[in-house]
C-alpha atoms as a PDB file:
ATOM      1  CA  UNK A   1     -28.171  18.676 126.595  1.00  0.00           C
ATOM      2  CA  UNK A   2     -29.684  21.678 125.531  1.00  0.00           C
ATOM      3  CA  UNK A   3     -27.368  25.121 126.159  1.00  0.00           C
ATOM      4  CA  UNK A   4     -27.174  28.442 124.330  1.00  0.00           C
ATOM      5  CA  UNK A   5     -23.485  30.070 124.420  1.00  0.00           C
ATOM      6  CA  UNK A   6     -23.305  33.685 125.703  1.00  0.00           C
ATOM      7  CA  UNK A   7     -21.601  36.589 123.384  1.00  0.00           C
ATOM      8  CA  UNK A   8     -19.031  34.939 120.916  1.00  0.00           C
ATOM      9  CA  UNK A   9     -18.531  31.557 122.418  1.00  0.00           C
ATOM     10  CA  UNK A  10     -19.717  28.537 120.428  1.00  0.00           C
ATOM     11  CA  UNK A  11     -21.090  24.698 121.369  1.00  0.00           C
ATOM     12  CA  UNK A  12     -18.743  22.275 119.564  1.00  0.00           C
ATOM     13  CA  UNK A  13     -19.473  18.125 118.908  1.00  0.00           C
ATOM     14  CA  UNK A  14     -15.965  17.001 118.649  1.00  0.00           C
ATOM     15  CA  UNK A  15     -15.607  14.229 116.500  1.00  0.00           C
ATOM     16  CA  UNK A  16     -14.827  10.604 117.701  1.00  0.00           C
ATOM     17  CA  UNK A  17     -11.052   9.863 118.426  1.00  0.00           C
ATOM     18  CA  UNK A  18      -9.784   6.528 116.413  1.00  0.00           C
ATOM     19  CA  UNK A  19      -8.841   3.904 118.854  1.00  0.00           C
ATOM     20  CA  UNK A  20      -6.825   1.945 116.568  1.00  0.00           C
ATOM     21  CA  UNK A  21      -4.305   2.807 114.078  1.00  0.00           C
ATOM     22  CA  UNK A  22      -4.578   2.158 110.291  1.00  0.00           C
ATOM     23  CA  UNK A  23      -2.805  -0.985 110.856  1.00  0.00           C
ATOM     24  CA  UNK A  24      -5.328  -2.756 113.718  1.00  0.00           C
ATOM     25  CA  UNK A  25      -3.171  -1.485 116.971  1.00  0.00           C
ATOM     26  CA  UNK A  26      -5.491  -0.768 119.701  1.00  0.00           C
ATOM     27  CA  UNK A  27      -4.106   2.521 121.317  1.00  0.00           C
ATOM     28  CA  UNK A  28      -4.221   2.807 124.972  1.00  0.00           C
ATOM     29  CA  UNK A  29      -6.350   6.189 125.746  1.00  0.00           C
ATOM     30  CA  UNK A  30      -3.375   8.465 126.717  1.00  0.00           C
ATOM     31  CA  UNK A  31      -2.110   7.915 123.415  1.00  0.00           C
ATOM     32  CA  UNK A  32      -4.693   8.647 121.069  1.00  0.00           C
ATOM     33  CA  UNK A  33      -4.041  11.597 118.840  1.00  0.00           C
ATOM     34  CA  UNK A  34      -7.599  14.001 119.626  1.00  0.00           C
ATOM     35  CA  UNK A  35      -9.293  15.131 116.672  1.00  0.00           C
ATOM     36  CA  UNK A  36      -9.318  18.777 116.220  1.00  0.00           C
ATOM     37  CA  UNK A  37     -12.823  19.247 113.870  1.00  0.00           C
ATOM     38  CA  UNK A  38     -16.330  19.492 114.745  1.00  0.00           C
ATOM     39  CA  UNK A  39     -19.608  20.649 114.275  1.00  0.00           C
ATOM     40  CA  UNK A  40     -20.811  23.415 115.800  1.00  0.00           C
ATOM     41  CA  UNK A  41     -23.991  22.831 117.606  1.00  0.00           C
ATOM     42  CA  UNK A  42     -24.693  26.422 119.318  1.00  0.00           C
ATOM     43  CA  UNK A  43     -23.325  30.022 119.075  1.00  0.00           C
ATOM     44  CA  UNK A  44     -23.662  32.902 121.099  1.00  0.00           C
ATOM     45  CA  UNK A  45     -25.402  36.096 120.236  1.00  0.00           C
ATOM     46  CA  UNK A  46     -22.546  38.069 118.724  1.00  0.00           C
ATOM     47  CA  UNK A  47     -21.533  36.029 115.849  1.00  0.00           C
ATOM     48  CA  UNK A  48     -22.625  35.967 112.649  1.00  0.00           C
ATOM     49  CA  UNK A  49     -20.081  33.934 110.355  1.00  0.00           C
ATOM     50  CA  UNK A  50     -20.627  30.548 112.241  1.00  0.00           C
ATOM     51  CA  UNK A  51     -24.303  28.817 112.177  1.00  0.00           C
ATOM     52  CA  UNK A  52     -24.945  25.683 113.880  1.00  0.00           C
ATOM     53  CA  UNK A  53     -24.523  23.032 111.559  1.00  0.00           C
ATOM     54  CA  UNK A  54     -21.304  23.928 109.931  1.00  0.00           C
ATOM     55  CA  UNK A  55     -17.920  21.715 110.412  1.00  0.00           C
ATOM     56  CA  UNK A  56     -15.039  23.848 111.650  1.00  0.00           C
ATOM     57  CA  UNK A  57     -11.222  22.624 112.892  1.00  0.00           C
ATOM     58  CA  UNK A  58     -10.266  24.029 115.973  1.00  0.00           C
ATOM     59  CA  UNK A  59      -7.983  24.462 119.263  1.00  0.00           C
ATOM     60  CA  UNK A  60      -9.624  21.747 121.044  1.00  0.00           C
ATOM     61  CA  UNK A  61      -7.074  22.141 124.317  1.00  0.00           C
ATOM     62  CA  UNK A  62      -8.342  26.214 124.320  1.00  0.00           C
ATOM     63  CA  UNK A  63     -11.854  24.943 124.313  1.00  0.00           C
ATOM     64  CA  UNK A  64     -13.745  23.837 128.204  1.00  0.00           C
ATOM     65  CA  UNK A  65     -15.273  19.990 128.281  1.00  0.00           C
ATOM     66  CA  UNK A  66     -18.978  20.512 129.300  1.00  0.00           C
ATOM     67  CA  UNK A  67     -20.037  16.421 128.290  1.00  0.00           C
ATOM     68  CA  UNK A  68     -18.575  13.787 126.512  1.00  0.00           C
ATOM     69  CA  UNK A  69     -18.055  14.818 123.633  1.00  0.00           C
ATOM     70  CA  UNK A  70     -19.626  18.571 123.765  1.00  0.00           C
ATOM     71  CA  UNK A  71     -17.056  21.697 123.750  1.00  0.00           C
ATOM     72  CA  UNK A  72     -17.399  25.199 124.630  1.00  0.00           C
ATOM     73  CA  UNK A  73     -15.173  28.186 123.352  1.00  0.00           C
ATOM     74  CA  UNK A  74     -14.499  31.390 121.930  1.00  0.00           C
ATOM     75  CA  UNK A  75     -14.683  31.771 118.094  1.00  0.00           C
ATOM     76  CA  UNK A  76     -11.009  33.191 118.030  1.00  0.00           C
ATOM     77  CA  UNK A  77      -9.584  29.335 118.744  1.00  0.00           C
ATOM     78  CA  UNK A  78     -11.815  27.706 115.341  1.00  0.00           C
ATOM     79  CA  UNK A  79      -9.144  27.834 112.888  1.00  0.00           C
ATOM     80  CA  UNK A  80     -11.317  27.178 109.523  1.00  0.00           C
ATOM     81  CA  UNK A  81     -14.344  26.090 108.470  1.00  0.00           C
ATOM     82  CA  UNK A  82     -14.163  22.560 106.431  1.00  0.00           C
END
């Protein structure tokens, strides 16, 4: 899917949930604890501090699905870059 954020939102690749825990349990898929970090894949015209690329941590429940995996949100809910 190729899409270019407007202004200061930015394209985020979540990264895959576990579906087991360290011990071997399968979770069921309400259960699974959503990872919060990324990489950014696009960013809008306005910003200059993230580049596409770059792993960040952020608010992935202030963020809009667009695909699978593939997020879409303002720069004011990415809480660091890692």
């Amino acid at each position: 899917m190729n899409i270019q954020p407007l202004r200061k939102n930015v394209v985020i690749k979540a990264d895959k949930d576990d579906a087991k825990t360290e011990s071997g349990i399968l979770l069921a898929r309400e259960w699974e604890k959503l990872p919060h970090t990324g990489e950014v894949i696009a960013v809008g015209n306005e910003l200059s501090v993230l580049k596409p690329g770059m792993r960040v941590h952020f608010n992935r429940y202030a963020f809009a699905k667009i695909d699978k995996d593939l997020f879409i949100g303002l720069d004011k809910n990415i809480n660091a870059i890692l």
